[in-house]
Protein backbone atom coordinates (compact mmCIF):
# COMPACT_ATOMS: atom_id res chain seq x y z
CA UNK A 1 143.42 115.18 139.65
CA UNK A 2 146.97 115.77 139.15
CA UNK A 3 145.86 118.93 137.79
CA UNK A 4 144.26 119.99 140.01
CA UNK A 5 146.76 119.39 142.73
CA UNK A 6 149.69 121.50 140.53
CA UNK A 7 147.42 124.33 140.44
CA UNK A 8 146.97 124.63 143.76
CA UNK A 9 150.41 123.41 144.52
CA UNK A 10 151.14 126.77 142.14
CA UNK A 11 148.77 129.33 144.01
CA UNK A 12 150.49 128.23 147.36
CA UNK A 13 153.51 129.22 145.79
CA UNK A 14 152.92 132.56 144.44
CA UNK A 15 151.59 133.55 147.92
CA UNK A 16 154.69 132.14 149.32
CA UNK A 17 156.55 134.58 146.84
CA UNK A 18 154.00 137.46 147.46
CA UNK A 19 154.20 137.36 151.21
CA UNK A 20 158.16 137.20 150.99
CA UNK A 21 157.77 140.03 148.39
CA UNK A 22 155.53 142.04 150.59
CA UNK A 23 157.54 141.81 153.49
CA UNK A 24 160.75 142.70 152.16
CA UNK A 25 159.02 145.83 150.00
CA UNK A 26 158.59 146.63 153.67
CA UNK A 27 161.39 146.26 155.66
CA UNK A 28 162.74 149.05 152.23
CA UNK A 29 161.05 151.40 152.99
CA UNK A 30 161.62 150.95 157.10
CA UNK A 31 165.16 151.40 156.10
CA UNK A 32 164.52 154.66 154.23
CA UNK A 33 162.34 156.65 156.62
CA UNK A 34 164.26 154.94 159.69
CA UNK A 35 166.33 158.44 159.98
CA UNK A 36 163.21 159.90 161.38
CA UNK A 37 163.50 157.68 164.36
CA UNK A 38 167.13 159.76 164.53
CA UNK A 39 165.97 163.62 162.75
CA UNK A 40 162.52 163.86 164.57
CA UNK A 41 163.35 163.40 168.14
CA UNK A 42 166.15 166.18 167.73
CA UNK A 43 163.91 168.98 165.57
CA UNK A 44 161.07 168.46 168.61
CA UNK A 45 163.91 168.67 171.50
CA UNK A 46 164.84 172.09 169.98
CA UNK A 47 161.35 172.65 171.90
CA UNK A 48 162.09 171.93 175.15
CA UNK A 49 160.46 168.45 174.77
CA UNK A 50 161.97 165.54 176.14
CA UNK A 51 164.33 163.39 173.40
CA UNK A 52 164.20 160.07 174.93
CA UNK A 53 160.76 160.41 175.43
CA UNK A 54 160.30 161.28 171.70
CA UNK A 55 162.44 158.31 170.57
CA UNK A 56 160.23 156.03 171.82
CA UNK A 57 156.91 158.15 170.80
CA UNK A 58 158.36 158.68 167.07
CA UNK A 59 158.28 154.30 166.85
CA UNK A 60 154.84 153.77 168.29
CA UNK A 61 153.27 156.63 166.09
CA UNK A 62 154.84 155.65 163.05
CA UNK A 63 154.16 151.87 163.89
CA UNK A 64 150.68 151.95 165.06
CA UNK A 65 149.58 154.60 161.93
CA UNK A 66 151.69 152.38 159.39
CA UNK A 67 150.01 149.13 160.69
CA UNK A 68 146.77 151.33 160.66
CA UNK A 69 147.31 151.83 156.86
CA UNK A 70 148.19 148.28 156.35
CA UNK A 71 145.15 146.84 157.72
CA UNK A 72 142.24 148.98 156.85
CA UNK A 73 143.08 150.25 153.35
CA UNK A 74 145.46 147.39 152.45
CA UNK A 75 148.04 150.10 150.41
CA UNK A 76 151.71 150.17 150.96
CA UNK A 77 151.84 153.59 152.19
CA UNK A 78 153.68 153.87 155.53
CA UNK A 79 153.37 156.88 157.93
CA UNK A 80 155.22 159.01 160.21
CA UNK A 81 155.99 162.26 162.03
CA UNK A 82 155.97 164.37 158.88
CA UNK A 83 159.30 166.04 158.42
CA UNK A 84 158.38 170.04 157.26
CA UNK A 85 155.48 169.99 160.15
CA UNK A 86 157.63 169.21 162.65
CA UNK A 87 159.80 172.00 161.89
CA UNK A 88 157.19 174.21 161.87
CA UNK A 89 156.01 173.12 165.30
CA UNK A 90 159.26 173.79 166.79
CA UNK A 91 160.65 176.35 165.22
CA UNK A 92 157.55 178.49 164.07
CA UNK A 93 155.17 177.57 166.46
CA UNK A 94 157.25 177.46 169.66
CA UNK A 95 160.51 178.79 169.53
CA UNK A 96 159.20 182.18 166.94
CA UNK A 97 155.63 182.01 168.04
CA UNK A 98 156.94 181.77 171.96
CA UNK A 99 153.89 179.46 172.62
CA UNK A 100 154.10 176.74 174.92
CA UNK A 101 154.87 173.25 173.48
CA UNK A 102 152.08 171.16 175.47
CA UNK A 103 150.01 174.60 174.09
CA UNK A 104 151.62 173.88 170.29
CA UNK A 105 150.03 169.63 170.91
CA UNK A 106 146.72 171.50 171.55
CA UNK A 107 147.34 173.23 168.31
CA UNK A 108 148.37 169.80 166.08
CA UNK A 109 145.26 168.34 167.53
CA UNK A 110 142.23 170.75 166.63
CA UNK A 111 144.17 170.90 162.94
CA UNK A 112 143.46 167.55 163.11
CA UNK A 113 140.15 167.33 163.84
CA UNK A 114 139.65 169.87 161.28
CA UNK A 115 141.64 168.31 159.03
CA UNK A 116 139.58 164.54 159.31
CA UNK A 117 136.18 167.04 159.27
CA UNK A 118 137.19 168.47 156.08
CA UNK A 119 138.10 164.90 154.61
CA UNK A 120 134.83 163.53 156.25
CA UNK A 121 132.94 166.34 154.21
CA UNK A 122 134.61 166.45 150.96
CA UNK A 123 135.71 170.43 151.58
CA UNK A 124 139.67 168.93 151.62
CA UNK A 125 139.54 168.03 147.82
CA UNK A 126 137.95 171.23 147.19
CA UNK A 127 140.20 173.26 149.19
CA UNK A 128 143.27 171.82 147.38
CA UNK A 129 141.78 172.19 143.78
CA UNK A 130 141.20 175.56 144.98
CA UNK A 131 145.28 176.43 144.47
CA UNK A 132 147.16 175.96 141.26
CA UNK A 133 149.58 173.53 141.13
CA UNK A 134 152.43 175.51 140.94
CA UNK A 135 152.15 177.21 144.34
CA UNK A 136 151.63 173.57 145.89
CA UNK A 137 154.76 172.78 144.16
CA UNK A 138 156.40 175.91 145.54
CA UNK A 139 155.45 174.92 149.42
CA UNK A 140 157.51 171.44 149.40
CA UNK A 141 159.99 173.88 147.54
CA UNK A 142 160.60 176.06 150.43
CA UNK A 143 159.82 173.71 152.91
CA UNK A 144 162.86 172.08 151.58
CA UNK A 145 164.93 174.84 151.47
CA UNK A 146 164.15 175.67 155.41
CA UNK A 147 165.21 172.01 156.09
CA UNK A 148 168.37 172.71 154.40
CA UNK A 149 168.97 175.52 156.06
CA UNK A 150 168.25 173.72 159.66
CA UNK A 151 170.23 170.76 158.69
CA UNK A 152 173.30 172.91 157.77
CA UNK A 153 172.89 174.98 161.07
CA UNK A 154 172.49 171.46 163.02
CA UNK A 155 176.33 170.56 161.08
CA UNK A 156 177.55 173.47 161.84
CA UNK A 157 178.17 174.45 158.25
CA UNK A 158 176.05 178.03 158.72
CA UNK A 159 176.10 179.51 162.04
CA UNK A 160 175.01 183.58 163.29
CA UNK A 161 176.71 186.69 162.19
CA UNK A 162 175.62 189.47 164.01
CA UNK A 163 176.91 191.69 160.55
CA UNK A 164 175.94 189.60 157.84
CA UNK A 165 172.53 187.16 160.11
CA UNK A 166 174.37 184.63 158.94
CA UNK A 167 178.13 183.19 157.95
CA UNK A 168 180.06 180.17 156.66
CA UNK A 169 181.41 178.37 160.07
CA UNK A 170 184.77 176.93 161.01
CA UNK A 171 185.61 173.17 159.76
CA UNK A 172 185.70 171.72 163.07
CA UNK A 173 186.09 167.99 163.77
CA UNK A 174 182.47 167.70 164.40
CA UNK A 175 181.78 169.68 161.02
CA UNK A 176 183.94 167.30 159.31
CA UNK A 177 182.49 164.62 160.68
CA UNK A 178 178.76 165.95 159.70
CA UNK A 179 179.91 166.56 155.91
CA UNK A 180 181.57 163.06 156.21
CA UNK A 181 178.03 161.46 156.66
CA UNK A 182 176.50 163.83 154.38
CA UNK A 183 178.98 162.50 151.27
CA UNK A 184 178.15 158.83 152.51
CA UNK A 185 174.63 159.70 151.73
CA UNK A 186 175.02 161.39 148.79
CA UNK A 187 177.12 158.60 147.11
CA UNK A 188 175.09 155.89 148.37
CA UNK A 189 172.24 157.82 146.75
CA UNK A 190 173.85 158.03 143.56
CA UNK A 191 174.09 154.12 143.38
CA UNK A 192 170.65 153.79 144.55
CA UNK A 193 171.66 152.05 147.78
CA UNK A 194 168.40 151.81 149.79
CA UNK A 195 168.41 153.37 153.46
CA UNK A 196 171.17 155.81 152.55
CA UNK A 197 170.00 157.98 154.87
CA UNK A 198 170.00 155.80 157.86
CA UNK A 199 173.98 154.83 156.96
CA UNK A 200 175.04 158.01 156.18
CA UNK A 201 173.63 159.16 160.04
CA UNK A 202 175.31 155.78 161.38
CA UNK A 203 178.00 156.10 159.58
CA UNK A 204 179.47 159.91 161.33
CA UNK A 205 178.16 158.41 164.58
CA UNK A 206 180.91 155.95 164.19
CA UNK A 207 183.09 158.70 163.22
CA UNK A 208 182.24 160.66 166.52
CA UNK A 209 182.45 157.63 168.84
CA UNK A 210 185.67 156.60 167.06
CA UNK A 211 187.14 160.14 167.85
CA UNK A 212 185.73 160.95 171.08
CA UNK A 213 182.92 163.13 170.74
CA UNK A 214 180.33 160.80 171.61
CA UNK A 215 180.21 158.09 173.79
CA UNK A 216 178.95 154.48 173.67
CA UNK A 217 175.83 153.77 175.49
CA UNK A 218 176.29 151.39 178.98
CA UNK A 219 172.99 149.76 177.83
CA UNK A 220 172.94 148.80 173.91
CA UNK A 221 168.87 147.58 174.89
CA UNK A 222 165.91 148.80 176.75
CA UNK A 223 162.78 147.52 177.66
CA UNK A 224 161.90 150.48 180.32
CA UNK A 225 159.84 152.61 177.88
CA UNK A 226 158.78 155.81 179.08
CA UNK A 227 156.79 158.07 177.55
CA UNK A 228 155.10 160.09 180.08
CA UNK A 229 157.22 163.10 179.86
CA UNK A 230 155.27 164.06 176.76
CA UNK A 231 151.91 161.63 176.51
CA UNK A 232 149.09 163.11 177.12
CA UNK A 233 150.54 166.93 177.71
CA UNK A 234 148.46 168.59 175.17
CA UNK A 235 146.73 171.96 175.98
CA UNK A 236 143.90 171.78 174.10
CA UNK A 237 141.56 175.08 175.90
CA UNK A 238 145.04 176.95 175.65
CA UNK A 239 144.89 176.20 171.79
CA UNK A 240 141.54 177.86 171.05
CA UNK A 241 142.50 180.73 172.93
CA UNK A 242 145.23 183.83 172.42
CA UNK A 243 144.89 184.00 169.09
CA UNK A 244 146.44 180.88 167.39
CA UNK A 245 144.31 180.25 164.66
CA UNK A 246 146.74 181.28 162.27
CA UNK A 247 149.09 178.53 163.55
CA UNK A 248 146.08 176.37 163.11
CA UNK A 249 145.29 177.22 159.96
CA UNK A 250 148.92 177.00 158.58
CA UNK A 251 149.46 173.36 160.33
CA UNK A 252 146.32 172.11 159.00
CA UNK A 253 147.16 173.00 155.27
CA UNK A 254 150.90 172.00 155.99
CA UNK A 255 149.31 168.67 156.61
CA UNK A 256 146.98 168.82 154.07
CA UNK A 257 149.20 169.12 151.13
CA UNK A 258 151.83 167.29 152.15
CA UNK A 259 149.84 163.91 152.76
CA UNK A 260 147.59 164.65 149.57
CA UNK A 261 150.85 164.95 147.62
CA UNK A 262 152.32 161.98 149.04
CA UNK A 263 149.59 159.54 148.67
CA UNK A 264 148.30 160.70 144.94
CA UNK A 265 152.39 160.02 143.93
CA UNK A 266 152.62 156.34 145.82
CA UNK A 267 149.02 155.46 144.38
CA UNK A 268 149.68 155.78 141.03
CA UNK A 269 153.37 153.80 141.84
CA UNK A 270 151.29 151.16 143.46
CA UNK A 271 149.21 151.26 140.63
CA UNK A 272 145.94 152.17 143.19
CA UNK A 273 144.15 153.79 140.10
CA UNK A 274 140.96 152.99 138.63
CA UNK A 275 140.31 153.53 134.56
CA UNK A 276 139.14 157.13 134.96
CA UNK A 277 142.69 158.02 136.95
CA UNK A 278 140.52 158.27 140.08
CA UNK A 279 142.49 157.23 143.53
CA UNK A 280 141.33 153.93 145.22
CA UNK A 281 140.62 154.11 149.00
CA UNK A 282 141.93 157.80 148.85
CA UNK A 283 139.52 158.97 151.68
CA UNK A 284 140.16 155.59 153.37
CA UNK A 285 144.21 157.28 153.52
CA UNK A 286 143.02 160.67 153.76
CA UNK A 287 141.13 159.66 157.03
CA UNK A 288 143.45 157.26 158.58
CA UNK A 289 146.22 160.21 157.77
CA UNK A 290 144.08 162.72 160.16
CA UNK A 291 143.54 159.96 162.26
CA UNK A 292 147.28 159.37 163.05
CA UNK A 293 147.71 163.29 164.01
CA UNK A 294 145.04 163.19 166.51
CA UNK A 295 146.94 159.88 167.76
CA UNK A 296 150.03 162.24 167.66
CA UNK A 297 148.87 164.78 169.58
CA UNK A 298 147.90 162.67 172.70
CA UNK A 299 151.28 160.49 172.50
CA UNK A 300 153.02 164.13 172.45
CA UNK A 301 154.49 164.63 168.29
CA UNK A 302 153.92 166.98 165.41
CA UNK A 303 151.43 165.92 162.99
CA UNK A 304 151.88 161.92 161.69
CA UNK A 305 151.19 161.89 157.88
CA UNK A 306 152.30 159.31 154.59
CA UNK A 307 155.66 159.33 153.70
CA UNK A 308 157.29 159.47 150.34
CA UNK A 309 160.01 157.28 151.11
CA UNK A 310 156.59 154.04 150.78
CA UNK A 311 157.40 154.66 147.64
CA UNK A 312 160.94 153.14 147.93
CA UNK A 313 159.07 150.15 149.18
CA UNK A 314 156.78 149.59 145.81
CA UNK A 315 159.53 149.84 143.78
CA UNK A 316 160.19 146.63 145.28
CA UNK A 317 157.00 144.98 144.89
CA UNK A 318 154.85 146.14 147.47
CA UNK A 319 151.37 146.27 146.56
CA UNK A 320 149.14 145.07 149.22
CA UNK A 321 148.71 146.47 153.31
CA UNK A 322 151.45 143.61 154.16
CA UNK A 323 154.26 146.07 153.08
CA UNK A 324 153.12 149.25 155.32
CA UNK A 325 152.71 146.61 158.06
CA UNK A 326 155.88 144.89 158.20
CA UNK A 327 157.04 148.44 158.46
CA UNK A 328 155.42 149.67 160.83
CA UNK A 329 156.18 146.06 162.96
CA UNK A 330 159.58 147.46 162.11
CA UNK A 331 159.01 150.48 163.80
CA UNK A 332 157.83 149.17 166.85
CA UNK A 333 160.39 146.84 167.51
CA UNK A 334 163.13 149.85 166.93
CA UNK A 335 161.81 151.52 170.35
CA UNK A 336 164.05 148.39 172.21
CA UNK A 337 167.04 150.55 170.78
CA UNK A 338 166.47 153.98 172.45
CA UNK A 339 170.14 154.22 174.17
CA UNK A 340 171.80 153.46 171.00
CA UNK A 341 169.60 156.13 169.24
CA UNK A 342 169.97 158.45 172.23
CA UNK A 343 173.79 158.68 171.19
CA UNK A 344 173.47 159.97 167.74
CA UNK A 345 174.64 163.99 167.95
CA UNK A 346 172.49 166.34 165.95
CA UNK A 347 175.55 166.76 163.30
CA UNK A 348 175.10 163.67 162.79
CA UNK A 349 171.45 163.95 161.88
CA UNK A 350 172.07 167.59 160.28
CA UNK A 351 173.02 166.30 156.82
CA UNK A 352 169.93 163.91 156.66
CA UNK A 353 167.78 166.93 156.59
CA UNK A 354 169.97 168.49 154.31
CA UNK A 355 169.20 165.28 151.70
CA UNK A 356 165.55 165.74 152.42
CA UNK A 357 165.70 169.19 151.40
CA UNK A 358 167.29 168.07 148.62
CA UNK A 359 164.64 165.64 147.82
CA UNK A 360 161.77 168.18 148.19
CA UNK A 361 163.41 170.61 145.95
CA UNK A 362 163.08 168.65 143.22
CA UNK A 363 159.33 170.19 143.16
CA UNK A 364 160.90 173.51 141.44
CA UNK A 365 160.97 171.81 138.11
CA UNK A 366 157.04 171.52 138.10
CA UNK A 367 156.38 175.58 138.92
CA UNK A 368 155.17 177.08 135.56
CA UNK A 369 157.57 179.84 135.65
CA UNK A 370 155.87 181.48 132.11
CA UNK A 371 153.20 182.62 133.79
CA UNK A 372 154.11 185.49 136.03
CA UNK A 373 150.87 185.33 137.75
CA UNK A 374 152.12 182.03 139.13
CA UNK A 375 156.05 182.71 139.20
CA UNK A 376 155.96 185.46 141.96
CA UNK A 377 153.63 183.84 144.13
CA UNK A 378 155.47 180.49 143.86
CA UNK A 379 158.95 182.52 144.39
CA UNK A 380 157.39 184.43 147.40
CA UNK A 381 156.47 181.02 148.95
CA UNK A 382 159.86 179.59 148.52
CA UNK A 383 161.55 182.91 149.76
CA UNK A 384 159.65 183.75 152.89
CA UNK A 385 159.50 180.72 154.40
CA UNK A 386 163.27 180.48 154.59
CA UNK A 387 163.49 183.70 155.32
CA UNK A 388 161.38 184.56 157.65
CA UNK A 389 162.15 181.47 158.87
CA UNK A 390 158.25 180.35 159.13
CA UNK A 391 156.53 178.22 156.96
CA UNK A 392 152.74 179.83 157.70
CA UNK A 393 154.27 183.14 156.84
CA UNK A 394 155.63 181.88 153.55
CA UNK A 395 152.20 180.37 152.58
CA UNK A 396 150.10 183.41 154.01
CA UNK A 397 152.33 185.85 151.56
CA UNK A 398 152.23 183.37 148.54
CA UNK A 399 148.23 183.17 148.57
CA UNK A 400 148.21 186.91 149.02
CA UNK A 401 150.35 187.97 146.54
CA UNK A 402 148.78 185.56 144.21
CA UNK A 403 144.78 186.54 144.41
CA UNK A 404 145.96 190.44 144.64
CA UNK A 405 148.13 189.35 140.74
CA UNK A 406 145.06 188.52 139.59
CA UNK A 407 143.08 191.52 140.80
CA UNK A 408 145.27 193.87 139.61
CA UNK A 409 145.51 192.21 136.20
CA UNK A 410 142.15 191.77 135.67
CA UNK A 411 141.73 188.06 135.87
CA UNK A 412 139.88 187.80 138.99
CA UNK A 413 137.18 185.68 137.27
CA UNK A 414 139.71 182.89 137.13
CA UNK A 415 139.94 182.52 140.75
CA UNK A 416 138.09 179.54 142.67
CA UNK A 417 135.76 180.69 144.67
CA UNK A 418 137.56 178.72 147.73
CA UNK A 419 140.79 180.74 147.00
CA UNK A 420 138.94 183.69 147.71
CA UNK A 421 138.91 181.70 151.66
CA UNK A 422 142.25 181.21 151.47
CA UNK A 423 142.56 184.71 150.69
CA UNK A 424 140.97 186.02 153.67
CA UNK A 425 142.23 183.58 156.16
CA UNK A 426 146.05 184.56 155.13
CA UNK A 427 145.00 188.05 155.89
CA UNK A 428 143.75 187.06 159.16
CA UNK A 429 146.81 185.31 160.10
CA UNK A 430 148.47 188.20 159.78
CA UNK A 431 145.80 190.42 162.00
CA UNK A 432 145.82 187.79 164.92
């Protein structure tokens, strides 16, 4: 009897440790992607899109899809507005593409429906397989690399030249005050200081309060939420019309590789693989992911996808839904704090995106750069989307280039017959 009573004096216990375990794996990896809360509102404003409004929109999308995630697969994996779409939305889609923002919604949510059809009907997998590796590599590459380059325009670091497109700019106080955060971040990184990113962006807030250029809020709390300046404001008829497929088509594969890439890495952290290296409850995360942009699109943000940063969060023990939902409770409970996030100046956000840039970078190492056939695709991914400053046009030269190598070399044979659709929808982008 005694026995008896030990052991289940012992299984109490472990759950006691588990649920303490699983609930501070996910208050980690709220502190790592809690910069979004602070980065996303500002890329979207560049839009014309209301910032407040997208404070409180960025915590209810990343808090209702992370609890989402929690409760019907049960994995750690936490989501939120997916940092490489939304600069695409804004800066591609609506600032280069000139097309309306409640028009650009319309756009995130027919990608999404065709993004949860193609996951429905197994076409996703098959679409992905379709590309080698290295070009998928070579996206996150130069989606990094455009980050960067925003993040370091939003510091002030790189600013216009009429002679040269672009220059070195002056080290003003705010500049200094931008690279201040930006060392904070990189230090605390080095020591492997969770949430680096968050300090290093509340950190030169300090510095600007402390010196003037910003100003404390009246209200440190807020429970007037307001999100009607961008709920429900999508154009969805003005979507399927004018000729935006190619924005569609770009967003949709944006979203596609970036949450395939991001769940396949945090599954096999959280240790979500079966004997035969299969993914568990993939399509259960592939779904809810598609899910959570259609969600976005009516609560007025770029696509919502998995985030990297979960993985910050199994490092610490997470292994069950418990840790995406305590972050995603996490989230929720941030939107109380919109006037002290509504004072954070975009330097002071600038040199987070620089460190996620950083982060997705680290993809170059895994382009096979022996095989030419590869190389100059992978290269012409990186290099057009930062220059051209657009990630579709990037990907739509990449795939291009790459099936027209192996034409002209003679090794046609060895492309999938789904690249060959890839093919021709990057040369319709172009035509529309």
């Amino acid at each position: 009897m005694n026995t008896q009573n030990n052991n289940i004096a012992a299984s109490a216990g472990n759950k006691a440790v588990n649920n303490k375990t699983e609930v501070l794996a996910g208050a980690t990896t709220f502190l790592t992607m809690a910069y979004i809360i602070f980065v996303h509102p500002d890329i979207l404003a560049a839009a014309g899109m209301d910032r407040s409004a997208l404070i409180a929109v960025t915590c209810i999308a990343a808090g209702i899809a992370s609890i989402a995630t929690g409760l019907i697969s049960k994995t750690p994996i936490a989501m939120a507005p997916g940092m490489g779409m939304n600069a695409y939305f804004a800066y591609s889609i609506v600032l280069g593409d000139k097309v309306a923002w409640p028009t650009a919604l319309g756009i995130v949510f027919v990608a999404g429906v065709l993004f949860l059809l193609l996951t429905l009907i197994g076409i996703r997998q098959k679409l992905v397989d379709a590309i080698p590796r290295s070009l998928v590599f070579a996206i996150s590459v130069g989606i990094g690399l455009f980050i960067t380059f925003m993040g370091l325009s939003k510091i002030g670091v790189v600013v216009s030249d009429p002679a040269t497109l672009v220059t070195a700019g002056e080290l003003t106080p705010t500049v200094l005050i931008g690279l201040a955060g930006l060392l904070v971040m990189v230090v605390l990184e080095q020591k492997n200081i969770r949430g680096s990113l968050l300090i290093g962006i509340i950190f030169a807030t300090l510095l600007a309060v402390i010196f003037g250029y910003s100003k404390l809020p009246s209200t440190w709390v807020t429970f007037d939420i307001d999100i009607s300046a961008t709920a429900f404001k999508l154009d969805i008829l003005g979507a399927l019309k004018g000729g935006l497929f190619g924005s569609i088509f770009a967003l949709m594969f944006i979203d596609m590789f970036d949450s395939i890439g991001t769940v396949v890495a945090c599954a096999h952290k959280a240790e979500l693989v079966d004997e035969h290296g299969r993914i568990q409850k993939i399509d259960q995360l592939l779904g809810i992911d598609a899910a959570a942009t259609i969600l976005g699109s009516f609560l007025g943000t770029s696509p919502v996808t998995a985030y990297i940063e979960s993985g910050a969060g199994i490092e610490q023990g997470g292994r069950t839904g418990r840790t995406a939902v305590t972050a995603g409770v996490l989230f929720l409970l941030s939107i109380i704090f919109i006037p002290v996030i509504g004072i954070v100046p975009g330097y002071a956000t600038g040199p987070a995106l620089v460190m996620v840039g950083l982060y997705m970078m680290r993809e170059v190492t895994k382009i096979d750069f022996s095989r030419m056939d590869e190389a100059f695709p992978s290269f012409i991914i990186v290099v057009m989307i930062a220059l051209s400053y657009s990630i579709s046009t990037g990907l739509a030269f990449g795939f291009i280039s790459f099936t027209l190598l192996k034409i002209a070399t003679g090794k046609f044979r060895e492309l999938h017959p789904a690249m060959w659709v890839i093919f021709v929808l990057s040369v319709i982008f172009f035509v529309v």
